[in-house]
Protein backbone atom coordinates (compact mmCIF):
# COMPACT_ATOMS: atom_id res chain seq x y z
CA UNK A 1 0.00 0.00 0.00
CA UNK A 2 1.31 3.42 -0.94
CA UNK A 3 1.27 6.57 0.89
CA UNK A 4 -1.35 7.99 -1.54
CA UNK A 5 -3.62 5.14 -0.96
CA UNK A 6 -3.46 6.28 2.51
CA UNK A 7 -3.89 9.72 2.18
CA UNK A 8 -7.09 8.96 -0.34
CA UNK A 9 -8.89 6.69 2.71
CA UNK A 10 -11.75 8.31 4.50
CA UNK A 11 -10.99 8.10 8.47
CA UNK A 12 -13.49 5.50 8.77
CA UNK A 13 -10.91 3.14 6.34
CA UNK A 14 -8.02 4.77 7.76
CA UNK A 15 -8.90 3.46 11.19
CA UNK A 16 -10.60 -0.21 10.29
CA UNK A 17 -7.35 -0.68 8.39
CA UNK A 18 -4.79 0.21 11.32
CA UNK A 19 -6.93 -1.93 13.22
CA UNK A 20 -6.78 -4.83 11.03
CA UNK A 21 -3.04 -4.53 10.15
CA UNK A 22 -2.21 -4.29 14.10
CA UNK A 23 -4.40 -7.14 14.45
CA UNK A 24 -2.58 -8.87 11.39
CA UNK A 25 0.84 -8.00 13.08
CA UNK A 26 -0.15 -9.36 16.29
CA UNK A 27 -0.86 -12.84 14.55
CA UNK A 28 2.81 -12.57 12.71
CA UNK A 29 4.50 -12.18 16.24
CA UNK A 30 2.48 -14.91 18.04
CA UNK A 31 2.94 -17.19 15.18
CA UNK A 32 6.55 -16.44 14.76
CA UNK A 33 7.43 -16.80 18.81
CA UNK A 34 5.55 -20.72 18.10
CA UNK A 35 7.58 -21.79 15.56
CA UNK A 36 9.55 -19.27 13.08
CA UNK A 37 7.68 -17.88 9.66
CA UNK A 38 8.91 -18.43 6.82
CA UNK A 39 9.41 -15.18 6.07
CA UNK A 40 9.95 -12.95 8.84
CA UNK A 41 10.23 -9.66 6.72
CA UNK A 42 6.77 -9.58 7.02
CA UNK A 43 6.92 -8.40 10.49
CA UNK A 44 8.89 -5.58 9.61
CA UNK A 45 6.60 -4.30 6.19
CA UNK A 46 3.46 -4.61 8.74
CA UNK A 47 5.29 -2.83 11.25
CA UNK A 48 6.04 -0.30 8.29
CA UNK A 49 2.11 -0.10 7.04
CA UNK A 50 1.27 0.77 10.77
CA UNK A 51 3.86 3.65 11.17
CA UNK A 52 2.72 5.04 7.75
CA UNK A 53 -1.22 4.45 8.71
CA UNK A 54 0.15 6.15 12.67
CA UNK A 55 1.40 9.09 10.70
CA UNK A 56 -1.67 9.92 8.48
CA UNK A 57 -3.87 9.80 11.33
CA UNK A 58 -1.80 12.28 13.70
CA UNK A 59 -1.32 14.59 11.04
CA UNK A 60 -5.33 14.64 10.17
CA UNK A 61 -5.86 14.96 13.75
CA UNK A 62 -2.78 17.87 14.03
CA UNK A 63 -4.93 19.56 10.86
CA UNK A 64 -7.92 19.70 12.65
CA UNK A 65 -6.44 21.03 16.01
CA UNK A 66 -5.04 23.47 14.19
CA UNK A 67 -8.15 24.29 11.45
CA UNK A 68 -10.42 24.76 14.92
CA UNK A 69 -7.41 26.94 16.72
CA UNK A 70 -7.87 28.85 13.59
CA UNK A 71 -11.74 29.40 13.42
CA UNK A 72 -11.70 30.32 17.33
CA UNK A 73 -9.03 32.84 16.63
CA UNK A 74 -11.60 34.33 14.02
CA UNK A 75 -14.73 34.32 16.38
């Protein structure tokens, strides 16, 4: 998944999709403490998808902070 996929989600996909990729990530560790994966790189591009995911949704949330500080300034 690219960054502009992520920046074209609504929130609603934004967050279902952190959700399920921390749940996914989860499953990769638990699986991979058992008995190793076969490929363990997986663990890292998950980790990855969540930071990028993280990021979009703090600076949406930054954006609003600051497009309400902005409208209160105004009133």
């Amino acid at each position: 998944m690219t960054y502009e996929d992520i920046t074209n989600m609504n929130n609603k996909e934004l967050h279902s999709t952190l959700r399920e990729e921390r749940m996914m990530l989860q499953k990769l560790r638990f699986n991979h403490a058992v008995s190793p994966i076969e490929n363990p790189n997986k663990i890292r591009a998950s980790k990855k998808l969540i930071a990028r995911l993280m990021t979009e949704v703090n600076r949406r949330r930054h954006d609003a902070a600051k497009q309400s500080a902005q409208t209160n300034e105004n009133n």
